[in-house]
Protein backbone atom coordinates (compact mmCIF):
# COMPACT_ATOMS: atom_id res chain seq x y z
CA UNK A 1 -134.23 143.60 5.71
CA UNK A 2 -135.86 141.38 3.50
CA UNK A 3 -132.88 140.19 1.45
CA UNK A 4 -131.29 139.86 4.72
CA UNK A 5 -134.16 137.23 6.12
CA UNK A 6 -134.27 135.45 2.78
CA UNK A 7 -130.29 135.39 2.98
CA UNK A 8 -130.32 134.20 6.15
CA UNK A 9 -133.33 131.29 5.19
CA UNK A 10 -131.45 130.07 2.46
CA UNK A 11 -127.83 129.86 4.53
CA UNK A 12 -130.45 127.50 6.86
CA UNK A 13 -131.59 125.19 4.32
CA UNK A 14 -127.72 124.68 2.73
CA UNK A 15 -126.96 123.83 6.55
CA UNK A 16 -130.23 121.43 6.10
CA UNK A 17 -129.00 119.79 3.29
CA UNK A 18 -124.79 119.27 4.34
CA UNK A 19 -126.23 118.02 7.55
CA UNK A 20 -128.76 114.94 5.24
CA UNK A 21 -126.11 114.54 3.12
CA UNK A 22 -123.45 114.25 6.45
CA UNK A 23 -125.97 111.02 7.79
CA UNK A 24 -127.74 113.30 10.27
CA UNK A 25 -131.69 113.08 10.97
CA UNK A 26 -134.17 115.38 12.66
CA UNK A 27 -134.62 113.89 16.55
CA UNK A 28 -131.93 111.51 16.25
CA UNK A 29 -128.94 112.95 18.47
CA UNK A 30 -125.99 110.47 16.70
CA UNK A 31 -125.04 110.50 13.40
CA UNK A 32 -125.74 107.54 10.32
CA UNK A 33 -127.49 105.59 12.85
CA UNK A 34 -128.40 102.03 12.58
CA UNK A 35 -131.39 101.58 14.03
CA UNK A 36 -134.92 102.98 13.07
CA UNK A 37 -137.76 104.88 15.10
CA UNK A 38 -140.58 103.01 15.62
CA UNK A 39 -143.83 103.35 17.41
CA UNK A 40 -144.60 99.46 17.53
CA UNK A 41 -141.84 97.60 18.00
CA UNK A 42 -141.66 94.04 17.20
CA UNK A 43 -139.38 90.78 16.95
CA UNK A 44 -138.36 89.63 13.56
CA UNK A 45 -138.94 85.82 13.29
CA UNK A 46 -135.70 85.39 10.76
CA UNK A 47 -133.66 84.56 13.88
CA UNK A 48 -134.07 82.27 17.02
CA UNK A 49 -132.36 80.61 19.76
CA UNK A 50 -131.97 76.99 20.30
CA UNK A 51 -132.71 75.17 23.63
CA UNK A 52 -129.15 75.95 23.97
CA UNK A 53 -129.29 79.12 23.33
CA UNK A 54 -127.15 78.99 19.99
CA UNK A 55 -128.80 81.89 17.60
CA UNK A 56 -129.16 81.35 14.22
CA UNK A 57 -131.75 81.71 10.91
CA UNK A 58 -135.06 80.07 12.19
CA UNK A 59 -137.36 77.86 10.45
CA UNK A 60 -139.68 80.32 9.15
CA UNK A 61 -136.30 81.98 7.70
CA UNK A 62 -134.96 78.72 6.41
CA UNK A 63 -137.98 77.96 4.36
CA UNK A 64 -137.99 81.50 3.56
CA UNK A 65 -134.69 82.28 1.95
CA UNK A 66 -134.96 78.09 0.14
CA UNK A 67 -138.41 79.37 -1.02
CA UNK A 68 -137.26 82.80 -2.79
CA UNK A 69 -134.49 81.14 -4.11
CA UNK A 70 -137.05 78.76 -6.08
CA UNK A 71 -139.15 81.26 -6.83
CA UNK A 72 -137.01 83.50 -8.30
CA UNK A 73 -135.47 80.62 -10.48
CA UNK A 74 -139.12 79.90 -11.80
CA UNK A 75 -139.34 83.45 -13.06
CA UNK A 76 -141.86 83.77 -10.68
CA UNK A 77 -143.75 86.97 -10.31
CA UNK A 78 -143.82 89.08 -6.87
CA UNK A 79 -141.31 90.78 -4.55
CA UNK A 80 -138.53 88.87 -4.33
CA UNK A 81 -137.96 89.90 -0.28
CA UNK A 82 -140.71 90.73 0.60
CA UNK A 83 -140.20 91.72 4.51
CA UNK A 84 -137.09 89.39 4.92
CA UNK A 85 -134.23 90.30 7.42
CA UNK A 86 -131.36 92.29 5.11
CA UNK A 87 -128.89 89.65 6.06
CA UNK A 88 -131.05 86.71 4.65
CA UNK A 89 -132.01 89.06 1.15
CA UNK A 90 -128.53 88.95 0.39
CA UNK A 91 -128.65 85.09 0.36
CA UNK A 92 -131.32 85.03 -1.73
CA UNK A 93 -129.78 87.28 -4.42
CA UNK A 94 -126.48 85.65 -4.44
CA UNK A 95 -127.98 81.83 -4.87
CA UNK A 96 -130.47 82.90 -7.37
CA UNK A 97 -127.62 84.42 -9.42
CA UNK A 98 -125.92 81.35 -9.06
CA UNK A 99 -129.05 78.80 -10.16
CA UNK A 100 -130.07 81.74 -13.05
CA UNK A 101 -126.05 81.19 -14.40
CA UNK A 102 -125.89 84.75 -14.16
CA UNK A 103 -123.12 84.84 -11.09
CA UNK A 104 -119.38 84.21 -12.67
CA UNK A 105 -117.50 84.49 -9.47
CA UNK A 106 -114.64 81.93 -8.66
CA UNK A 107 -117.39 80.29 -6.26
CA UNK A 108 -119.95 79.90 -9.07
CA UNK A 109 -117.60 78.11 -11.02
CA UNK A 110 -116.64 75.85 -8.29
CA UNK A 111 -120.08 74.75 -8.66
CA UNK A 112 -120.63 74.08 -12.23
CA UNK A 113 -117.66 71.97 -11.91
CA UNK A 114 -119.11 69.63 -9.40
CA UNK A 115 -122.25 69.47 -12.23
CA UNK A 116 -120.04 68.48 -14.57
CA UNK A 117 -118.35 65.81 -12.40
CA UNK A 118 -119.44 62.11 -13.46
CA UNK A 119 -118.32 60.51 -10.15
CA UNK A 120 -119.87 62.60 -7.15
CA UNK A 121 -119.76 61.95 -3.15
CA UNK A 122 -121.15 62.80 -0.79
CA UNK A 123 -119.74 66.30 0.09
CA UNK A 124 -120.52 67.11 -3.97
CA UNK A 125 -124.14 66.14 -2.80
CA UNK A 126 -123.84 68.39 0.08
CA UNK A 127 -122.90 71.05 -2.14
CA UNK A 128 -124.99 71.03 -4.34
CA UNK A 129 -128.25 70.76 -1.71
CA UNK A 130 -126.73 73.81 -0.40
CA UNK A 131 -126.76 75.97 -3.34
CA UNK A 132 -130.64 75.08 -3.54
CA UNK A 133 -130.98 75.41 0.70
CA UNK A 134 -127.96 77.51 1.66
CA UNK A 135 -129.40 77.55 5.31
CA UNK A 136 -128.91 74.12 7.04
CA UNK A 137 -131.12 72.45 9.24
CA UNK A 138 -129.21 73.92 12.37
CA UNK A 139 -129.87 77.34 10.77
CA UNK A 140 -126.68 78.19 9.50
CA UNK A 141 -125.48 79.27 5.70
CA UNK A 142 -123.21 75.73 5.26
CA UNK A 143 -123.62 72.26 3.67
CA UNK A 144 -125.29 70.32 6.11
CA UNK A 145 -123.43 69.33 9.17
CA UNK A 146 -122.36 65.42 8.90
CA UNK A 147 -119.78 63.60 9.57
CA UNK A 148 -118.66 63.30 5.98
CA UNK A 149 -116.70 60.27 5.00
CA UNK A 150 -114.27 62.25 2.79
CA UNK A 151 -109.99 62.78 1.82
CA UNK A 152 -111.14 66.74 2.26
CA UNK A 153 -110.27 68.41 5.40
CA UNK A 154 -112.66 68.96 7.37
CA UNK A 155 -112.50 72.50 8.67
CA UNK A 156 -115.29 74.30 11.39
CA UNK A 157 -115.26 77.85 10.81
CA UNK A 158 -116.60 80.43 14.27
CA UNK A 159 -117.19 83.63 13.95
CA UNK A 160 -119.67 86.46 13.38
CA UNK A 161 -121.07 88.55 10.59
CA UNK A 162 -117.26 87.94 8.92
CA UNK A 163 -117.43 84.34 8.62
CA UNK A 164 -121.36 84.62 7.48
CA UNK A 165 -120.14 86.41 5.01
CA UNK A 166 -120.61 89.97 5.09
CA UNK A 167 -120.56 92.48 3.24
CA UNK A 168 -119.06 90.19 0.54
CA UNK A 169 -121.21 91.11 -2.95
CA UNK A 170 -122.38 88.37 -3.96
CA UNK A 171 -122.10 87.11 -0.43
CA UNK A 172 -120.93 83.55 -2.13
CA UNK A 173 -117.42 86.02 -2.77
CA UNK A 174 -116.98 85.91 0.97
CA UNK A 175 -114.03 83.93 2.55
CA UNK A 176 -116.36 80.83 4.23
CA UNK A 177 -117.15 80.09 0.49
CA UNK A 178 -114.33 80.43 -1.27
CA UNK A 179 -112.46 77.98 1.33
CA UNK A 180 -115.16 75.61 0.43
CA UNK A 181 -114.13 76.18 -3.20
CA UNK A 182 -110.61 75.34 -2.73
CA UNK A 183 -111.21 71.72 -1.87
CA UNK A 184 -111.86 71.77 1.24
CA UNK A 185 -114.99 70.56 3.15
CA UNK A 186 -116.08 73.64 5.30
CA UNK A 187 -119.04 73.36 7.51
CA UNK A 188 -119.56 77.41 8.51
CA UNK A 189 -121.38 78.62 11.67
CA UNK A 190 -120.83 81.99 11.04
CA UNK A 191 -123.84 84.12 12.14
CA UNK A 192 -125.08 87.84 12.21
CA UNK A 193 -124.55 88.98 16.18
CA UNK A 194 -122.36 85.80 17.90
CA UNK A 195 -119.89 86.12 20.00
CA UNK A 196 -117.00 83.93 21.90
CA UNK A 197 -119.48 83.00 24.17
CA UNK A 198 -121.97 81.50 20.95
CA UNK A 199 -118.68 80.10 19.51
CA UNK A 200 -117.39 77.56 22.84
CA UNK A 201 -121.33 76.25 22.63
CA UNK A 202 -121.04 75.57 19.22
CA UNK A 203 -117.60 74.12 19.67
CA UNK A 204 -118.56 71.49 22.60
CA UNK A 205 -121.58 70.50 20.47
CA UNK A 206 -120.61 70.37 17.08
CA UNK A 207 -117.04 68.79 17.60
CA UNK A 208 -117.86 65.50 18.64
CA UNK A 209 -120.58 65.37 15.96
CA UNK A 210 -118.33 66.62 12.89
CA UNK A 211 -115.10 64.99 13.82
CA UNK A 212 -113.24 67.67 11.95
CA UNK A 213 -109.55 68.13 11.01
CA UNK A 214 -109.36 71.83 11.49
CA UNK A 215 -111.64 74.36 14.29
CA UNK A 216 -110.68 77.72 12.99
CA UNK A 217 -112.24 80.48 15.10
CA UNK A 218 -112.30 83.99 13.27
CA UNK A 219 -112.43 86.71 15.89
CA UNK A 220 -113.37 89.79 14.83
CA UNK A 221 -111.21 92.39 17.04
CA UNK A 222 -113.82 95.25 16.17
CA UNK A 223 -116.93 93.17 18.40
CA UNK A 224 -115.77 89.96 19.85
CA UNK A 225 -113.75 91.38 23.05
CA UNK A 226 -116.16 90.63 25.74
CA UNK A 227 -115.65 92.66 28.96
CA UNK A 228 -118.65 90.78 30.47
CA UNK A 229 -119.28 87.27 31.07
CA UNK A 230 -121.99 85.51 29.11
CA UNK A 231 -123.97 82.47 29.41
CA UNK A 232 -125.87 81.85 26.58
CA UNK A 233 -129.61 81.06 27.10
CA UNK A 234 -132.90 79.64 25.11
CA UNK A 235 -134.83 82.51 25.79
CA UNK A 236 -132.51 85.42 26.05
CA UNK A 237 -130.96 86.46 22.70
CA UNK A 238 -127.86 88.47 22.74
CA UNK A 239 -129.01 90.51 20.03
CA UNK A 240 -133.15 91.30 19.54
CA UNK A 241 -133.49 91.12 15.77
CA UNK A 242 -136.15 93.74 15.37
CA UNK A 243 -138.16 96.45 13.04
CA UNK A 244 -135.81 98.97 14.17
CA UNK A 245 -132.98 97.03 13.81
CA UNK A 246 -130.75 94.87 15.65
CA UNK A 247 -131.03 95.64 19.71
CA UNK A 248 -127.55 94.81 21.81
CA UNK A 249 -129.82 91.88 24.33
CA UNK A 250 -127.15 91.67 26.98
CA UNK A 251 -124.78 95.03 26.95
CA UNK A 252 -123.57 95.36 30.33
CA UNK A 253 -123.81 91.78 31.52
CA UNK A 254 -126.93 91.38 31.88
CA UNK A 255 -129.82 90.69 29.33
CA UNK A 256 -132.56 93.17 28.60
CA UNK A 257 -135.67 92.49 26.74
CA UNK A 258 -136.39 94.00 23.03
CA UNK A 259 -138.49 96.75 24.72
CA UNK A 260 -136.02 97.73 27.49
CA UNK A 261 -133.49 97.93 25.13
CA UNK A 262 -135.45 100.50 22.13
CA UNK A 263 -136.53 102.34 24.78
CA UNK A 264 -132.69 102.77 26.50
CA UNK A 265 -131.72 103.25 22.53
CA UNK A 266 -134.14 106.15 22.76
CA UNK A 267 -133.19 107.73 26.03
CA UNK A 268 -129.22 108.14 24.65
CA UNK A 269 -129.87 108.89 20.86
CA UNK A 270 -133.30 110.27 20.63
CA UNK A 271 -134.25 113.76 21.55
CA UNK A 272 -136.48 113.84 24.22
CA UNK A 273 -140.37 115.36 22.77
CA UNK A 274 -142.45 115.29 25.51
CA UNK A 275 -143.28 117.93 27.55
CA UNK A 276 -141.52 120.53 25.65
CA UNK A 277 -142.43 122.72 22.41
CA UNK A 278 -138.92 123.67 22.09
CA UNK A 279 -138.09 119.72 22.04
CA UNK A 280 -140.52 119.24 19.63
CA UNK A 281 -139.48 121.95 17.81
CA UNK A 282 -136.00 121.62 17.67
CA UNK A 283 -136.25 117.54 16.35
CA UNK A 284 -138.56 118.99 13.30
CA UNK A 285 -135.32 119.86 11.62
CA UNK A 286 -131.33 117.93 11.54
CA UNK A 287 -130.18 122.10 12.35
CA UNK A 288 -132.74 122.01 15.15
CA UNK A 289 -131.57 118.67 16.57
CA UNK A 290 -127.85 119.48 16.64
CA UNK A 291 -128.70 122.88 18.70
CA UNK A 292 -130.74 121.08 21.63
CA UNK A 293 -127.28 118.66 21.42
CA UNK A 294 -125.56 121.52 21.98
CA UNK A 295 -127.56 123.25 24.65
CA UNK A 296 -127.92 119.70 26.32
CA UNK A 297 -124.01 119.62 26.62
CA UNK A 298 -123.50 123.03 28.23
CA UNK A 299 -126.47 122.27 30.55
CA UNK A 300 -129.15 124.51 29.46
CA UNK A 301 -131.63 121.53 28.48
CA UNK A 302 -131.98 118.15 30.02
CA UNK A 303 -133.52 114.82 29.97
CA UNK A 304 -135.57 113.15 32.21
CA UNK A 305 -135.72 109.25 32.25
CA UNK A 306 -139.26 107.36 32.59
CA UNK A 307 -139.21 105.33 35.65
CA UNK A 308 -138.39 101.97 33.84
CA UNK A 309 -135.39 103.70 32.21
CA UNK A 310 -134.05 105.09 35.64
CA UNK A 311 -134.04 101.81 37.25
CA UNK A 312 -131.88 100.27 34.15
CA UNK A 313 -129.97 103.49 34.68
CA UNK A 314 -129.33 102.57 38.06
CA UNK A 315 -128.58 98.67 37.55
CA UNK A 316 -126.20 99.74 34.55
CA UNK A 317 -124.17 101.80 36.72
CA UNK A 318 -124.03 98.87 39.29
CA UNK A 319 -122.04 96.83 36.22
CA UNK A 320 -118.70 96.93 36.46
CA UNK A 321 -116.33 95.60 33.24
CA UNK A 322 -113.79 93.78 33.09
CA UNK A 323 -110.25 95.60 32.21
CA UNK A 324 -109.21 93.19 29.90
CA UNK A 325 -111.65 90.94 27.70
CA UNK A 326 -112.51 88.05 29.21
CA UNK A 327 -113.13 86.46 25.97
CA UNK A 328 -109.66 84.33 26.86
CA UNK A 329 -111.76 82.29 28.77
CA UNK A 330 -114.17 80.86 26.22
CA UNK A 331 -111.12 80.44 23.67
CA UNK A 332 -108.97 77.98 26.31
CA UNK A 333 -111.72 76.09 26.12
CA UNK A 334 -112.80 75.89 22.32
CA UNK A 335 -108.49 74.85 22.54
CA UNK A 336 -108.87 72.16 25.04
CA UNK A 337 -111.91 70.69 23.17
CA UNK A 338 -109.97 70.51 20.03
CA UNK A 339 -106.86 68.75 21.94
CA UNK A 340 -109.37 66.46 23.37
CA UNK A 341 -110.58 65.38 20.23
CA UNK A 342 -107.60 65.56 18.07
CA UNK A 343 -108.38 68.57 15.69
CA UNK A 344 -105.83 71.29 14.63
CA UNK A 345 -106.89 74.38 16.74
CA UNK A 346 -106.68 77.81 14.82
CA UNK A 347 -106.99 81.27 16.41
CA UNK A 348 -107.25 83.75 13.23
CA UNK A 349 -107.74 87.31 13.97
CA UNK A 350 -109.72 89.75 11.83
CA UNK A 351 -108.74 93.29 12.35
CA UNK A 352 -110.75 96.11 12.85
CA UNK A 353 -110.65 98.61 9.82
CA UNK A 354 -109.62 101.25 11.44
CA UNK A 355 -106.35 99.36 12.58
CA UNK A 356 -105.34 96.15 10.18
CA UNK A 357 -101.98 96.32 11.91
CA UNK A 358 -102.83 95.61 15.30
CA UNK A 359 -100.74 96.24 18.16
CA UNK A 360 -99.05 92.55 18.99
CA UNK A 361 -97.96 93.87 22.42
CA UNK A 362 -101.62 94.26 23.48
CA UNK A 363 -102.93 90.89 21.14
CA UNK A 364 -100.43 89.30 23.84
CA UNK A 365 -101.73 90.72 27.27
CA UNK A 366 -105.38 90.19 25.98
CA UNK A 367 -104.75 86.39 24.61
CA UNK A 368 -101.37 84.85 26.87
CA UNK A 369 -102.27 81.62 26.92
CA UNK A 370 -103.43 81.17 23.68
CA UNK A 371 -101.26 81.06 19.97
CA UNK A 372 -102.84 84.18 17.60
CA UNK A 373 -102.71 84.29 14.11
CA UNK A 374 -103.04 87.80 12.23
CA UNK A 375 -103.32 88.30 8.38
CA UNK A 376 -100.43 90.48 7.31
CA UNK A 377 -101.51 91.00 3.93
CA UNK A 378 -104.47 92.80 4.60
CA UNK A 379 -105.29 97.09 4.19
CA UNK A 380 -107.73 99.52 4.84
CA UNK A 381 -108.82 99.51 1.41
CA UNK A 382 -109.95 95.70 1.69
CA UNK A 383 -113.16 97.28 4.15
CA UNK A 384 -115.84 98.93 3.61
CA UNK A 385 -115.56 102.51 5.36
CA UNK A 386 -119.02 103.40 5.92
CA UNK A 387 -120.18 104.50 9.27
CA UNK A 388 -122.16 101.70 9.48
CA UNK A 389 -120.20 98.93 7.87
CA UNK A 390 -116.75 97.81 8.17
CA UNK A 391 -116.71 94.23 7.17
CA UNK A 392 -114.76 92.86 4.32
CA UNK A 393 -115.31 93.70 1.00
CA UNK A 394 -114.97 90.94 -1.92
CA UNK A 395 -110.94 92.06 -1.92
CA UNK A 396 -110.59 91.88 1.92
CA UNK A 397 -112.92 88.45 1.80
CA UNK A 398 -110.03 86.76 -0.49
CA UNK A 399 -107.39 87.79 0.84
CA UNK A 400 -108.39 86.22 4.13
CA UNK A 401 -109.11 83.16 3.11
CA UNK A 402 -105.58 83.20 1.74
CA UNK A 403 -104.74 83.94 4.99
CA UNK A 404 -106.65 81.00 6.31
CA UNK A 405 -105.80 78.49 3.09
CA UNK A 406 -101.93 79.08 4.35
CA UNK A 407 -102.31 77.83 7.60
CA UNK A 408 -104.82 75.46 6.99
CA UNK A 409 -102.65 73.84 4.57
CA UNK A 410 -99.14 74.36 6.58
């Protein structure tokens, strides 16, 4: 009997310990999830909206990230990151490797060539302010954006997390920089979170102000299909930037505040404690959690919404998605912008890693009116695969911005 219990105790703590090393956690009901419980919940200030609603690094974050970056070239003494927004560390440790002459990636060398250059312009002096401040006054990881008097093109990158450069390592390896390396004058607006919406807001104000050549918007087919309408705003944020990680600010249409959304985050993917020893019970332990999943499916538990969550319940259900994205919309008119002022217009398409040959057939119904560009030289192999990653690494990075270089320069 007893070698039968400790059999049976030890078979329970191997289940334990496939189930940590699987990405499962006690009370969380999903697995390797991105987000963090927390019982006081608060708004990074790394990000913040413009009076047009345009996210992108804040101030405080700008001074930040220029700050570490001179500290850490001084040798100075301290935590490097402090509390800093993940996104904005990696900045730091790629610019510091860079000023430190430790970094000897193709971009690094770009740079000690323009140090070694006798007869700089302007866009070398852009450069190099950037390496020392590589977020812009707008908030953006890019030279600053002027209308540079230059023989470069001129090329405006959109996009999301892609284009800002993740999960390039150093993030100076990622595609936005590596154009910039290959003589060409790249102002990037790439940010953590945007979307088509972010990108046509961008596009109407930066065009006239940059004059560019080239508008290349890099959609990223795994988060930039919209089946809602958006309208960005200066105090609505599509994404809450927050201690327990980034919070989706406008999921079905509609925006939600930081609050509304951890606690709808924690109605789906948390299992319910209160009220119930055998809740509380079962989310001591990962083997505990997955059994309440499983009772919960067959009907034997259930959960019971707080009033605030059953009204967003109810509104949710009221939303009603579009079949087909209506992303289209905001492209036509990122297009007719660029016609208007006479810039070559570029639609590039990033696949999702889970299919870099995408079916054309279905590109066409979703974009008809519009010309679609996608990289055919790409594999699965140039991602990272993690369940909570599946950007670019520094092989998928170049090889896009091959992709880009070639029709850029076409």
């Amino acid at each position: 009997m007893l070698v039968g219990l400790l059999l049976v105790c030890l078979l329970l703590l191997i289940a334990e310990w496939v189930l940590k090393k699987a990405g499962y956690k006690p009370g969380v009901l999903v697995r390797n999830a991105s987000f963090n419980a927390t019982d006081s919940l608060f708004v990074k200030t790394d990000y913040a909206l413009d009076s047009n609603g345009i996210m992108s690094v804040s101030k405080i974050g700008q001074q930040l990230v220029a700050q570490k970056i001179a500290a850490h070239n001084k040798n100075t003494s301290g935590k490097m990151h402090d509390e800093m927004e993940y996104t904005l560390q990696k900045i730091v440790t790629a610019f510091a490797q860079i000023l430190s002459a430790s970094d000897t990636s193709e971009f690094a060398a770009f740079i000690q060539q323009i140090k070694e250059k006798n007869n700089s312009n302007s866009v070398d002096s852009a450069i190099l302010h950037y390496i020392y401040n590589p977020i812009n006054s707008m908030g953006f990881r890019s030279i600053e954006f002027n209308n540079y008097s230059t023989p470069k093109t001129k090329v405006l990158l959109l996009g999301d997390s892609f284009t800002f450069g993740l999960t390039a390592s150093p993030i100076t390896n990622c595609f936005a920089d590596l154009l910039l390396a290959n003589n060409l004058c790249v102002f990037n607006t790439g940010i953590v979170g945007a979307d088509p919406a972010q990108y046509e807001i961008i596009a109407r104000r930066l065009i006239p102000l940059l004059k560019p050549d080239v508008v290349c918007i890099n959609y990223d087919l795994s988060n930039d299909n919209m089946f809602y309408y958006r309208t960005p705003q200066s105090n609505h944020p599509a994404w809450h930037v927050t201690n327990a990680g980034w919070l989706d600010g406008h999921p079905f249409g509609f925006y939600i505040s930081a609050k509304q959304a951890m606690e709808y985050i924690g109605y789906l993917y948390f299992l319910p404690q209160s009220g119930s020893p055998f809740n509380r019970l079962c989310s001591k332990t990962r083997i505990g959690t997955q059994v309440w999943q499983l009772l919960y499916k067959i009907g034997l538990v259930t959960k019971v919404p707080s009033p605030d969550i059953g009204q967003l319940l109810g509104k949710i259900k009221q939303a009603k998605p579009y079949e087909k994205p209506v992303s289209i919309e905001y492209l036509c008119q990122i297009e007719q912008l660029c016609e208007n002022a006479g810039a070559d217009f570029i639609f590039s398409l990033i696949p999702d890693r889970k299919l870099v040959k995408p079916d054309l057939k279905q590109l066409g119904n979703w974009f008809p009116d519009i010309d679609f560009y996608v990289p055919q030289n790409l594999a699965q192999e140039d991602y990272f695969q993690t369940p909570t990653d599946g950007h670019f690494n520094n092989s998928g990075h170049k090889k896009y911005a091959q992709h880009l270089l070639g029709l850029i320069n076409d």
